[in-house]
C-alpha atoms as a PDB file:
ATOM      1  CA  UNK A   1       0.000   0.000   0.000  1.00  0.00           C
ATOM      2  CA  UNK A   2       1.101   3.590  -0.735  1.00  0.00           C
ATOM      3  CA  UNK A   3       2.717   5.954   2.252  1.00  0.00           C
ATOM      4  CA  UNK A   4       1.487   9.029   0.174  1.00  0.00           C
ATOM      5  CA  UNK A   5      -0.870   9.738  -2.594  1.00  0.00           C
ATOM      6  CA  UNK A   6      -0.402  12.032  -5.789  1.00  0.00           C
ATOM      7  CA  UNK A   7      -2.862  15.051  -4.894  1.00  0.00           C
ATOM      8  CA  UNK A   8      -4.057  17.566  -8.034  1.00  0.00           C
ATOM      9  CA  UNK A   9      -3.673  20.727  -4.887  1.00  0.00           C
ATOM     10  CA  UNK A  10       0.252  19.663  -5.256  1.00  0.00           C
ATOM     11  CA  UNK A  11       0.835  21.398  -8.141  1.00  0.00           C
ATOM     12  CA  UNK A  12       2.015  25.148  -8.486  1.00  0.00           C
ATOM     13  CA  UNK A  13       2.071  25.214 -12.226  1.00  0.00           C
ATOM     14  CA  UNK A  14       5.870  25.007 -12.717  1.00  0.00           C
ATOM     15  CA  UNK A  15       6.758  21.905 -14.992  1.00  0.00           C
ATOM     16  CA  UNK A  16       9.397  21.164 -13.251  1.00  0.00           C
ATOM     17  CA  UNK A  17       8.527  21.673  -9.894  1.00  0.00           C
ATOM     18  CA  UNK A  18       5.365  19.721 -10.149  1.00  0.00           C
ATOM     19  CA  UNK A  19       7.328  17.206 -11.997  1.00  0.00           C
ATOM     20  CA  UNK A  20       9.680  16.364  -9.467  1.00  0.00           C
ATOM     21  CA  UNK A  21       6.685  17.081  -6.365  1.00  0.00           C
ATOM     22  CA  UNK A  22       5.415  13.381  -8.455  1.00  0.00           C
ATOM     23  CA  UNK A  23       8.902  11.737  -8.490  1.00  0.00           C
ATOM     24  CA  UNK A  24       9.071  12.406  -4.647  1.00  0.00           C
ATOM     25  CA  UNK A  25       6.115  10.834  -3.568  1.00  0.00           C
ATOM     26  CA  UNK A  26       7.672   8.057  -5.930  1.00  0.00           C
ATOM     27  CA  UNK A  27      10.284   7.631  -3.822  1.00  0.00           C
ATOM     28  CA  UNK A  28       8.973   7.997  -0.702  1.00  0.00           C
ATOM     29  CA  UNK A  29       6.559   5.317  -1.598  1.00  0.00           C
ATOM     30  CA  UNK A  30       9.352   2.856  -3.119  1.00  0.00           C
ATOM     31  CA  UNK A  31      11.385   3.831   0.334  1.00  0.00           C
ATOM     32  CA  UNK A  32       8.612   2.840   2.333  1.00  0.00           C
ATOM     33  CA  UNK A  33       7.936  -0.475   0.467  1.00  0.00           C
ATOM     34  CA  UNK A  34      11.912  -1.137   0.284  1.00  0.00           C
ATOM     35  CA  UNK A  35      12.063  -0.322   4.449  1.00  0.00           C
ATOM     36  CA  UNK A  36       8.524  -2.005   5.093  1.00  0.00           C
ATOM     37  CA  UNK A  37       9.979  -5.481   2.855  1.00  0.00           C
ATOM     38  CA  UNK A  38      12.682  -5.892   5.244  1.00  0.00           C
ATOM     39  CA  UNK A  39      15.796  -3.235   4.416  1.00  0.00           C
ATOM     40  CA  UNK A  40      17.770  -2.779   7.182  1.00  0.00           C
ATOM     41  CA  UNK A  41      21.066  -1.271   8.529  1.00  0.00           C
ATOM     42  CA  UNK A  42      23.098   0.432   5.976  1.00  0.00           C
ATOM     43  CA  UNK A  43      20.514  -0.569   3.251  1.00  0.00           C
ATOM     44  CA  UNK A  44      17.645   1.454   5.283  1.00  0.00           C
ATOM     45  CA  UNK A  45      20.174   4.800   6.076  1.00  0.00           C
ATOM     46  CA  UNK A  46      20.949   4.890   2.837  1.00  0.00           C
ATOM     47  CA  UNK A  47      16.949   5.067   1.518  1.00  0.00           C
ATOM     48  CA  UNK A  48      16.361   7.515   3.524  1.00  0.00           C
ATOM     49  CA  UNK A  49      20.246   9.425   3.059  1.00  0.00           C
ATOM     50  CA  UNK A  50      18.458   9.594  -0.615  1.00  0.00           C
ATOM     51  CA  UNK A  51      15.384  10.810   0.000  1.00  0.00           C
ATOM     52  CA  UNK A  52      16.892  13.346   1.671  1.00  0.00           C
ATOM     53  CA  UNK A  53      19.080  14.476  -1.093  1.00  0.00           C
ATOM     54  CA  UNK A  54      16.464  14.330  -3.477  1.00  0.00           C
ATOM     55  CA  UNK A  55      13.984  16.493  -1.381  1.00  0.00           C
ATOM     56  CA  UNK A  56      16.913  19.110  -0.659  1.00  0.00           C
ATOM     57  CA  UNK A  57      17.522  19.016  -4.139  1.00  0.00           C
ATOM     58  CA  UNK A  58      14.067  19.717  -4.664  1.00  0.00           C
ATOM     59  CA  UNK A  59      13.760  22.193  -2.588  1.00  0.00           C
ATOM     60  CA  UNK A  60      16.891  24.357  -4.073  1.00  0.00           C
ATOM     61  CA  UNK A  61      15.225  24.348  -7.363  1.00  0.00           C
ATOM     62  CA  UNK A  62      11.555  25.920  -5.703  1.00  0.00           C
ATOM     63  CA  UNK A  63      13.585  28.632  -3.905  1.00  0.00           C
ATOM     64  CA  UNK A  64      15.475  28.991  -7.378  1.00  0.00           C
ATOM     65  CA  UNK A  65      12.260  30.128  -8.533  1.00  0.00           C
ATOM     66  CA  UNK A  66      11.557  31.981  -5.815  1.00  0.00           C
ATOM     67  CA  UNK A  67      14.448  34.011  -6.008  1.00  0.00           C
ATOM     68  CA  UNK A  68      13.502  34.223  -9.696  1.00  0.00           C
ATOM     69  CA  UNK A  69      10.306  36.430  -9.044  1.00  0.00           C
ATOM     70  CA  UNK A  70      11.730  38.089  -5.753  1.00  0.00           C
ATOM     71  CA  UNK A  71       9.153  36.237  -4.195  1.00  0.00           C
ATOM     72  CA  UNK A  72       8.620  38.256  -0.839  1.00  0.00           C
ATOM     73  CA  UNK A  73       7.862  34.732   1.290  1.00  0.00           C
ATOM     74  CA  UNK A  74      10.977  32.900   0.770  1.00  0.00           C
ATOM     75  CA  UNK A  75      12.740  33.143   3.814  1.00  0.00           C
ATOM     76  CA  UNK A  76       9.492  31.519   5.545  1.00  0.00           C
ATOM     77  CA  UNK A  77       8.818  28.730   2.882  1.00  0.00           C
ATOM     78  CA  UNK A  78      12.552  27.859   3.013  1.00  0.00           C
ATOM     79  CA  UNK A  79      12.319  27.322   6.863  1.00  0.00           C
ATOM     80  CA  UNK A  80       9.395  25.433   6.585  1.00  0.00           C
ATOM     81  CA  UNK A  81      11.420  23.225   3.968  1.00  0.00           C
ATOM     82  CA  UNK A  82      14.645  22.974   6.847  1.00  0.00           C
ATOM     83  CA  UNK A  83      12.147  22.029   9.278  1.00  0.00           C
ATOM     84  CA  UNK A  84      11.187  18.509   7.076  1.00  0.00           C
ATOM     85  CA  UNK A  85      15.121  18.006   6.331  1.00  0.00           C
ATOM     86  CA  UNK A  86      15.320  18.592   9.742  1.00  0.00           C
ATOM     87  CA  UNK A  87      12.648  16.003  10.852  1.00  0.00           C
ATOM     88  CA  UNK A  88      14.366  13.558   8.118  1.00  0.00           C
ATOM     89  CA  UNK A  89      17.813  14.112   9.661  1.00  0.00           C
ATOM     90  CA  UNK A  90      16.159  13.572  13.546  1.00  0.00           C
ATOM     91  CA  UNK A  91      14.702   9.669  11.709  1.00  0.00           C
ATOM     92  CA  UNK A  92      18.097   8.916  10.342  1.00  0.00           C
ATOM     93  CA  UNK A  93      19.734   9.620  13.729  1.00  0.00           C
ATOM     94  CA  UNK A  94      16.897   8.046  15.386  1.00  0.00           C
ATOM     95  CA  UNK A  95      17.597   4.919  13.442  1.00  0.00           C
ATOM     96  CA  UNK A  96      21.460   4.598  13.825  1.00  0.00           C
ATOM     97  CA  UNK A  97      20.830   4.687  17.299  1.00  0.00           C
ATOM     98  CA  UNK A  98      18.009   2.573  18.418  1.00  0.00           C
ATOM     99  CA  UNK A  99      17.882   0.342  14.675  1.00  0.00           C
ATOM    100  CA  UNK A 100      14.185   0.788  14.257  1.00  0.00           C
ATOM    101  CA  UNK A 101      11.902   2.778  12.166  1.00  0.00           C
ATOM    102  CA  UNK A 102       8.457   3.753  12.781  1.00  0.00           C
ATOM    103  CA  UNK A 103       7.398   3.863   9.068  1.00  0.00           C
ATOM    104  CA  UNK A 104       3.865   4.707  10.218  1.00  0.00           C
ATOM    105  CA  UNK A 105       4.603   7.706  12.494  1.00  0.00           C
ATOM    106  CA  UNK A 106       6.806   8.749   9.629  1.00  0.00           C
ATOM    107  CA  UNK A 107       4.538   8.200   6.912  1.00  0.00           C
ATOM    108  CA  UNK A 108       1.811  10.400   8.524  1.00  0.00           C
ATOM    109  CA  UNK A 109       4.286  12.828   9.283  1.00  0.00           C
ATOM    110  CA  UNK A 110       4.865  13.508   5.516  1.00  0.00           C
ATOM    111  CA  UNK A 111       1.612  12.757   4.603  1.00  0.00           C
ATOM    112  CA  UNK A 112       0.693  15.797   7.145  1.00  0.00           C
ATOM    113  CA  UNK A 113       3.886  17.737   5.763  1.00  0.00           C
ATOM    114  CA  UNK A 114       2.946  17.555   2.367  1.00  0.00           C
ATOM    115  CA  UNK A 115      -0.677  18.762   2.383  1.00  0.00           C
ATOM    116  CA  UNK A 116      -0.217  21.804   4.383  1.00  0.00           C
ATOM    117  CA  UNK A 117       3.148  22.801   2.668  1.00  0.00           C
ATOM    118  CA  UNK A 118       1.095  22.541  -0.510  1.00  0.00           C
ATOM    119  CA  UNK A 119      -2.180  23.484   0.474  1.00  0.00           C
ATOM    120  CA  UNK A 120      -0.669  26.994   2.296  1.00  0.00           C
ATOM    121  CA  UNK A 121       3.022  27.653   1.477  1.00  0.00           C
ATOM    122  CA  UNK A 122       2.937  26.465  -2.127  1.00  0.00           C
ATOM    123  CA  UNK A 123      -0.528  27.654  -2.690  1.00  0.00           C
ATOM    124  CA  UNK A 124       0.825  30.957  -2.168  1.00  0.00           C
ATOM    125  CA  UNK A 125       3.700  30.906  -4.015  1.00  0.00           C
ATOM    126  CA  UNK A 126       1.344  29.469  -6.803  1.00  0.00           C
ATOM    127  CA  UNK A 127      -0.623  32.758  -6.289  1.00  0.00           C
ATOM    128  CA  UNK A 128       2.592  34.860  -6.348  1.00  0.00           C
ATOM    129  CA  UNK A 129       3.921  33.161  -9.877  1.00  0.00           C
ATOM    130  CA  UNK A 130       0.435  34.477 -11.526  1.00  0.00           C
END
């Protein structure tokens, strides 16, 4: 079963943006399936060391835009993007120390992340772009 769902409220508009906001929840559902099959140890940090890199990398290309259109908001959005690195970070950690993963308390937590970073923060950058 899926961690996260495609939602149409995701997208802002921006090809690639919206491209990439679909390869995400890709990955985080592939992670998920990969961790919930059995992948453990260095096979588990290193799902989730990439899912990290891809989101950061994500995330440098919105504020890219953002900077783009002198988008008056960015220093907020771009702390609300630290604070999910910074959640991802606290699992990794959490998992080189204690060796388990609570995919489902993690799961909701993005699932929760996502649809009010979209549905407020990326709704009005969305705005801002037209």
């Amino acid at each position: 079963m899926a961690l996260l769902t495609w939602r149409k409220e995701y997208e802002l508009g921006l090809a690639d943006v919206d491209h990439e906001h679909r390869e995400l929840i890709d990955l985080i559902n592939q992670i998920h399936q990969q961790l919930d099959a059995g992948a453990r140890g260095d096979a588990a940090l290193d799902l989730l060391g990439e899912l990290y890199a891809q989101i950061a990398s994500h995330f440098a290309l919105e504020e890219q835009h953002m900077r783009t259109i002198d988008y008056k908001e960015l220093d907020d959005h771009k702390a609300d993007h630290e604070r999910l690195l910074d959640r991802i970070r606290d699992l990794m950690d959490e998992y080189e120390d204690n060796a388990t993963l609570d995919l489902h308390a993690f799961g909701v937590d993005l699932d929760a992340w996502f649809l009010v970073h979209f549905s407020t923060r990326d709704a009005r950058f969305h705005r801002a772009l037209h």
